[in-house]
Protein backbone atom coordinates (compact mmCIF):
# COMPACT_ATOMS: atom_id res chain seq x y z
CA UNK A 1 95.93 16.83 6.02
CA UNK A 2 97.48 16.14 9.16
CA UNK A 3 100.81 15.29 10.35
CA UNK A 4 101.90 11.43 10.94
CA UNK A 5 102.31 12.20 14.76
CA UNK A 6 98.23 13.79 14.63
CA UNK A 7 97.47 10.60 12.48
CA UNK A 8 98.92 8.64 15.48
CA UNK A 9 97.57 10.51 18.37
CA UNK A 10 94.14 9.73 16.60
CA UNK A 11 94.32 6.06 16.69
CA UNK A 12 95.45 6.30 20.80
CA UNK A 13 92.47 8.37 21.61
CA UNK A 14 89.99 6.32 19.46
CA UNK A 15 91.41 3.05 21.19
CA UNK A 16 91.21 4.75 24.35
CA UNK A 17 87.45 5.25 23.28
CA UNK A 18 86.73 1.94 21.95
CA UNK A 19 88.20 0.10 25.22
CA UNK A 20 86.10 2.09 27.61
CA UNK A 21 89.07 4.04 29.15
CA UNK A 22 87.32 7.52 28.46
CA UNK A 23 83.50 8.29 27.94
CA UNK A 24 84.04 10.80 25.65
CA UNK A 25 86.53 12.92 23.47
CA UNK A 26 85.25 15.59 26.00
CA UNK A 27 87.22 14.00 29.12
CA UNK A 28 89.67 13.10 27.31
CA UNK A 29 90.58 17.22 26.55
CA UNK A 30 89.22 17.97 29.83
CA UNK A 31 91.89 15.61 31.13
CA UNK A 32 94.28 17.70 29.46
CA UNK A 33 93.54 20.58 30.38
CA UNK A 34 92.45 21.03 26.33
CA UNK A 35 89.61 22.96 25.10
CA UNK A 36 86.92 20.28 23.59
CA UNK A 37 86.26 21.99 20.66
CA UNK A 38 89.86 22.44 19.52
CA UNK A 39 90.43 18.82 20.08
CA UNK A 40 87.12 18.14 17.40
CA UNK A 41 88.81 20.02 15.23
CA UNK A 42 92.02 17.67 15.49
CA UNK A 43 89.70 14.59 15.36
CA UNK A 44 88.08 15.45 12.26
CA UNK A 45 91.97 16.23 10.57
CA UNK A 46 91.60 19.85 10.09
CA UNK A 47 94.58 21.02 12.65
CA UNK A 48 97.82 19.29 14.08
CA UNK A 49 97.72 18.53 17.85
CA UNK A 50 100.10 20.90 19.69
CA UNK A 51 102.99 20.24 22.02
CA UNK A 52 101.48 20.93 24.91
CA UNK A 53 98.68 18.70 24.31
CA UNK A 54 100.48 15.66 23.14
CA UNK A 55 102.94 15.90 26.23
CA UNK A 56 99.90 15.88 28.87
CA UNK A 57 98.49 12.73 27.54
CA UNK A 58 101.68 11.04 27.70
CA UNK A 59 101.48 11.94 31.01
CA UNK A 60 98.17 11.38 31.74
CA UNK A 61 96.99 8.30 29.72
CA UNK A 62 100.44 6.83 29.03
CA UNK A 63 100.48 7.63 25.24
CA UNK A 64 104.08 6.19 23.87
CA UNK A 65 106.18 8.97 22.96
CA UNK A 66 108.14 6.53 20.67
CA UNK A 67 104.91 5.25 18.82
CA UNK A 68 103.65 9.16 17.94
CA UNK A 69 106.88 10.09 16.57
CA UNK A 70 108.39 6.59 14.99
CA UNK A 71 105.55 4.13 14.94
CA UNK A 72 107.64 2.08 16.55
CA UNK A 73 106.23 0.05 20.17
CA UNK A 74 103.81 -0.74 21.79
CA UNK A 75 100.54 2.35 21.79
CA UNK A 76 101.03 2.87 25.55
CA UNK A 77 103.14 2.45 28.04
CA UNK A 78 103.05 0.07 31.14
CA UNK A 79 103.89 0.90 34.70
CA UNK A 80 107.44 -0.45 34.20
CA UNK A 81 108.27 2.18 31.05
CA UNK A 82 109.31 5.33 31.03
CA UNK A 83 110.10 6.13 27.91
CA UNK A 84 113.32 7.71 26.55
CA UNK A 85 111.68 10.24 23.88
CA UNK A 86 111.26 14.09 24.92
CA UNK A 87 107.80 15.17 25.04
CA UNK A 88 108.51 19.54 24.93
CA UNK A 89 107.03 21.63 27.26
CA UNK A 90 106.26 25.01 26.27
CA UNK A 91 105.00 28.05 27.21
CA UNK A 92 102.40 30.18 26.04
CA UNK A 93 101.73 34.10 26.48
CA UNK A 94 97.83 35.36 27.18
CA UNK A 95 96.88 35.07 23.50
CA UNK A 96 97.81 31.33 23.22
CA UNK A 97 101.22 31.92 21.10
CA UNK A 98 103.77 29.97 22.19
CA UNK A 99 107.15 32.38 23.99
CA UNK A 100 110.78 31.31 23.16
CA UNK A 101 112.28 29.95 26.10
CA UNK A 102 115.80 30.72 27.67
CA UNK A 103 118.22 27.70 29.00
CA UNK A 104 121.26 29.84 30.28
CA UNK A 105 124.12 27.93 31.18
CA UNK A 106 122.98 27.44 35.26
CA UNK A 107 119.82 25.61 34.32
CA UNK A 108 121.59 23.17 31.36
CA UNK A 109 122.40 20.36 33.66
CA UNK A 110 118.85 20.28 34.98
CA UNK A 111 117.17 20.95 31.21
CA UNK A 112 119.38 17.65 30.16
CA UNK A 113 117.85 15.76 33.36
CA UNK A 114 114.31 16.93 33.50
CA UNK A 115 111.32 15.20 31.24
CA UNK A 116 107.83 16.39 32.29
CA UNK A 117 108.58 18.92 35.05
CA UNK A 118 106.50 22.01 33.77
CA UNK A 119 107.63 23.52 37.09
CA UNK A 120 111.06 23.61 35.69
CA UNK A 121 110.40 24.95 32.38
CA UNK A 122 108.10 27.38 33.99
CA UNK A 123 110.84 28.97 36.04
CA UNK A 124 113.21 29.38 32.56
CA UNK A 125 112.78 33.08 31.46
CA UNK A 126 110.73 33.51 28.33
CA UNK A 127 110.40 36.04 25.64
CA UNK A 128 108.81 36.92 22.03
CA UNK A 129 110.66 38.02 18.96
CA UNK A 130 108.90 40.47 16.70
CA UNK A 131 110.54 38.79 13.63
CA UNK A 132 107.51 36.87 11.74
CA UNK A 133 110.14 34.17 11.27
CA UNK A 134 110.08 32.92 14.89
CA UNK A 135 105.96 33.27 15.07
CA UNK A 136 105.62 29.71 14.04
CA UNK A 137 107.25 26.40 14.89
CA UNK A 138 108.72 26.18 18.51
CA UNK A 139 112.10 27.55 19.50
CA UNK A 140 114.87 27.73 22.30
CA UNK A 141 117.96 29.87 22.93
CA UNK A 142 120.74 28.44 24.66
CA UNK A 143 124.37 30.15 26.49
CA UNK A 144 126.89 29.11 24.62
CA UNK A 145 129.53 27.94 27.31
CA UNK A 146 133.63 27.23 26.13
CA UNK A 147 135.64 27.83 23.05
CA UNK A 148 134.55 25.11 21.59
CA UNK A 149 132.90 26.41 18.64
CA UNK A 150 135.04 29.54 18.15
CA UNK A 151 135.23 31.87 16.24
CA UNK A 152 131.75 31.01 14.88
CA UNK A 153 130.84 31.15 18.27
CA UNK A 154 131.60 33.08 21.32
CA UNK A 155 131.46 31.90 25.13
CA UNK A 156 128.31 33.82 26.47
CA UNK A 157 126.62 34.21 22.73
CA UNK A 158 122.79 33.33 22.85
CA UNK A 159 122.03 30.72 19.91
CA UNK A 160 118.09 30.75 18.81
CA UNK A 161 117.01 27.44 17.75
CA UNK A 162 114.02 25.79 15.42
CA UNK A 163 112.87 22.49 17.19
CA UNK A 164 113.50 19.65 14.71
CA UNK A 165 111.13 17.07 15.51
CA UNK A 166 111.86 13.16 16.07
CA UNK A 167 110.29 11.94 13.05
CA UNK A 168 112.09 14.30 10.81
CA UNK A 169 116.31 13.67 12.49
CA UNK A 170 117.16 11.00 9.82
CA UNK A 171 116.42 13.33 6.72
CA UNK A 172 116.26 16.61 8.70
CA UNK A 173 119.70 16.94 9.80
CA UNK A 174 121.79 18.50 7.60
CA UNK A 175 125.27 17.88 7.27
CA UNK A 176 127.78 20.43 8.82
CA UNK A 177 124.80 22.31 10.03
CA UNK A 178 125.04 23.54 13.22
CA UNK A 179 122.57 22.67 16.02
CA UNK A 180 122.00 22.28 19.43
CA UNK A 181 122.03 18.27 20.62
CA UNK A 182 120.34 17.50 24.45
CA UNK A 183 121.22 13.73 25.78
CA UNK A 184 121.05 12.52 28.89
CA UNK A 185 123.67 14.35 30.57
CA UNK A 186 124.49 17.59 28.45
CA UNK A 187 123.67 20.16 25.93
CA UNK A 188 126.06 20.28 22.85
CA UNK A 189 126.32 23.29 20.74
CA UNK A 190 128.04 21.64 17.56
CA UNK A 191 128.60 21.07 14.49
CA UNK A 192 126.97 18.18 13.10
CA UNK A 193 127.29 15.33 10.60
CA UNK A 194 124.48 13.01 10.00
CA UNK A 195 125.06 9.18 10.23
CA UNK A 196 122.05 8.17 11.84
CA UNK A 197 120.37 5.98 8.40
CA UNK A 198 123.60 3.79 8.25
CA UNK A 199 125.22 3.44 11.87
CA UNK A 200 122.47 5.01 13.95
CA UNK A 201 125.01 7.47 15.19
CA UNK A 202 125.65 11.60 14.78
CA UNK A 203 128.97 13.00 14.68
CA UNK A 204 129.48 16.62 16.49
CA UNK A 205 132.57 18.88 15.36
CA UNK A 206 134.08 22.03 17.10
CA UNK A 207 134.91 24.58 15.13
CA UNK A 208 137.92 25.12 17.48
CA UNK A 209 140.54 22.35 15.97
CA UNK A 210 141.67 21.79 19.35
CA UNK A 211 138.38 19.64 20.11
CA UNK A 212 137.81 16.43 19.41
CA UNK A 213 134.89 15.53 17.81
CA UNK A 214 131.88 13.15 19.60
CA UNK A 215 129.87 10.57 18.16
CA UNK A 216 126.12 10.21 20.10
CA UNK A 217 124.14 7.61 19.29
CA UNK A 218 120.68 7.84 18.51
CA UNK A 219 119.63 6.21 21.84
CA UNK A 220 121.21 9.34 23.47
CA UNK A 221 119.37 12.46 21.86
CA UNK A 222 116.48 13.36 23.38
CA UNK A 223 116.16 16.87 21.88
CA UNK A 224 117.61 18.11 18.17
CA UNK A 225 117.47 22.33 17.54
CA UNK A 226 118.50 24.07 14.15
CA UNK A 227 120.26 27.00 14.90
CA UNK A 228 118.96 30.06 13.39
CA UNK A 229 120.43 32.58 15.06
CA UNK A 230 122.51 34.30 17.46
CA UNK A 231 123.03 37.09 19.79
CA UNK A 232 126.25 38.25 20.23
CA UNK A 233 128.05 41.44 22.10
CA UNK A 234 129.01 43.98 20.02
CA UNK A 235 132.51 45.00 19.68
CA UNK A 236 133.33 48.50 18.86
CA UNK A 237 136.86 47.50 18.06
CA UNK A 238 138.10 47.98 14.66
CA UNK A 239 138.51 44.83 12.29
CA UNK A 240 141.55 42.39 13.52
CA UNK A 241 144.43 42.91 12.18
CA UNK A 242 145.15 39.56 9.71
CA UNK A 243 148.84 39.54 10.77
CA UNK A 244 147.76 39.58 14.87
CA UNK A 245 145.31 37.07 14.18
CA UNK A 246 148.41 34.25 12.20
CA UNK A 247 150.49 35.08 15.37
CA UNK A 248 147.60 34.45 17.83
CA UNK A 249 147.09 30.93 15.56
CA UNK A 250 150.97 30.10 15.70
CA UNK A 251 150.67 30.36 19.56
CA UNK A 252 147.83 28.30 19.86
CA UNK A 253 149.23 25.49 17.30
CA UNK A 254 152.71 25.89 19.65
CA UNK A 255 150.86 25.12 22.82
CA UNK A 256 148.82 22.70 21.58
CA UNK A 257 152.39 20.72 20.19
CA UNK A 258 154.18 21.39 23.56
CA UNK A 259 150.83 19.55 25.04
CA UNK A 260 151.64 16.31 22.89
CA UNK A 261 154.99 16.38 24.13
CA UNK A 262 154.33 16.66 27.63
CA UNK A 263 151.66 13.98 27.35
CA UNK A 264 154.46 12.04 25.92
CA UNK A 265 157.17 12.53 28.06
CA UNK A 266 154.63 12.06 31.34
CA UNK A 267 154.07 8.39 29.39
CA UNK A 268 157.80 7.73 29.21
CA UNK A 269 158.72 8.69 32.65
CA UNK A 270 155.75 6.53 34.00
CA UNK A 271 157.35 3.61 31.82
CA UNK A 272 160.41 3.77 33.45
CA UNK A 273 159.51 4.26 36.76
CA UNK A 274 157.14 0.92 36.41
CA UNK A 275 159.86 -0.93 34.88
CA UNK A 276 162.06 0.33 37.73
């Protein structure tokens, strides 16, 4: 049976049909650059359309990103919409299987800003994992950058991530989970709290107490990632020693309270010099 999305993409292409738009199911794959007989097979319900697929007839016949993956809208877009949902690109090896692709900490700004640029995505450097785990569904590593998220993780660790579609954020996000959140102008490696049924919002929490945490609201994401896994450099230095690691903590809580108190004493002074 397939997917609400496939169910969805089905009624756009049969409208598209009915309305004269396309001849056939033919041009319509041939548009996408799809093979006609794979896109029969989606037609008659016996395989989910891919990515790839959905994304280039966004592009190319104005299929609403927000109607495949909420039912919510209008079918298609007009000339004056652009649409806020992500459409992935991916990228595919010679036997079709779709490669994990790399967003080191460079390219972020511009993976945050771009939509439907496959010449962006195609630049990214891309790699397979032998682990069966990672042969289906669609993931992404990221650079972690900061100390954010220490010590779970490590500036320059490499976090694998599961794509976690639209459709499924509401019920899919798990509390203190961590993932990797894309809006508009960033990518977040948090922690993450789910408040998206009741007040249409996430939370995001650092591991590293110094942070304070973020709320994004819904109308911000544009991509969600479960993190699976990590790569990390290995240290060939024996365990920490608990005792280094409380006085390392002690210093840390000491600079953080002689922060507050410069904070405060930069207020005060600016208070007198105004009433002055």
């Amino acid at each position: 049976m397939p997917s609400i999305v496939t169910s969805r993409f089905i009624k756009c292409h049969d409208w598209l049909k009915e309305q004269g738009r396309i001849r056939s199911s033919r041009q319509f794959a041939l548009e996408c650059n799809y093979h006609p007989q794979n896109l029969n097979e989606i037609l008659k319900g016996n395989r989910d359309a891919p990515l790839e697929l959905i994304r280039l007839s966004v592009e190319k016949f104005k299929l609403n990103p927000q109607f495949l993956y909420s039912g919510e809208g209008a079918m298609f877009l007009d000339d004056t919409q652009n649409g806020d949902w992500r459409i992935l690109t991916i990228v595919t090896d010679n036997q079709d299987q779709e490669r994990i692709l790399h967003v080191p900490v460079p390219a972020q700004a511009g993976y945050s800003g771009e939509q439907l640029d496959p010449v962006f995505f195609r630049d990214l450097p891309a790699y397979n994992l032998p682990d069966r785990n990672y042969q289906t569904g669609t993931y992404r590593s990221f650079d972690v950058a900061g100390d954010s998220m220490e010590p779970t993780l490590l500036q320059g660790d490499k976090v694998i991530c599961r794509f976690v579609n639209p459709t499924d954020w509401i019920t899919g996000i798990r509390d203190h989970h961590v993932y990797v959140v894309v809006t508009r102008n960033s990518v977040l490696v948090k922690r993450v709290l789910n408040h998206l049924t009741k007040h249409r919002h996430v939370e995001l929490i650092s591991d590293n107490d110094y942070y304070k945490s973020l709320r994004i609201n819904i109308s911000e994401i544009r991509e969600v990632w479960h993190l699976h896994a990590k790569i990390s450099q290995f240290s060939h230095l024996p365990p920490q020693d608990p005792k280094a690691k409380a006085t390392v903590d002690e210093l840390r809580q000491t600079l953080q309270q002689q922060a507050q108190m410069i904070n405060q004493l930069s207020a005060t002074v600016n208070q007198m010099v105004g009433k002055a």
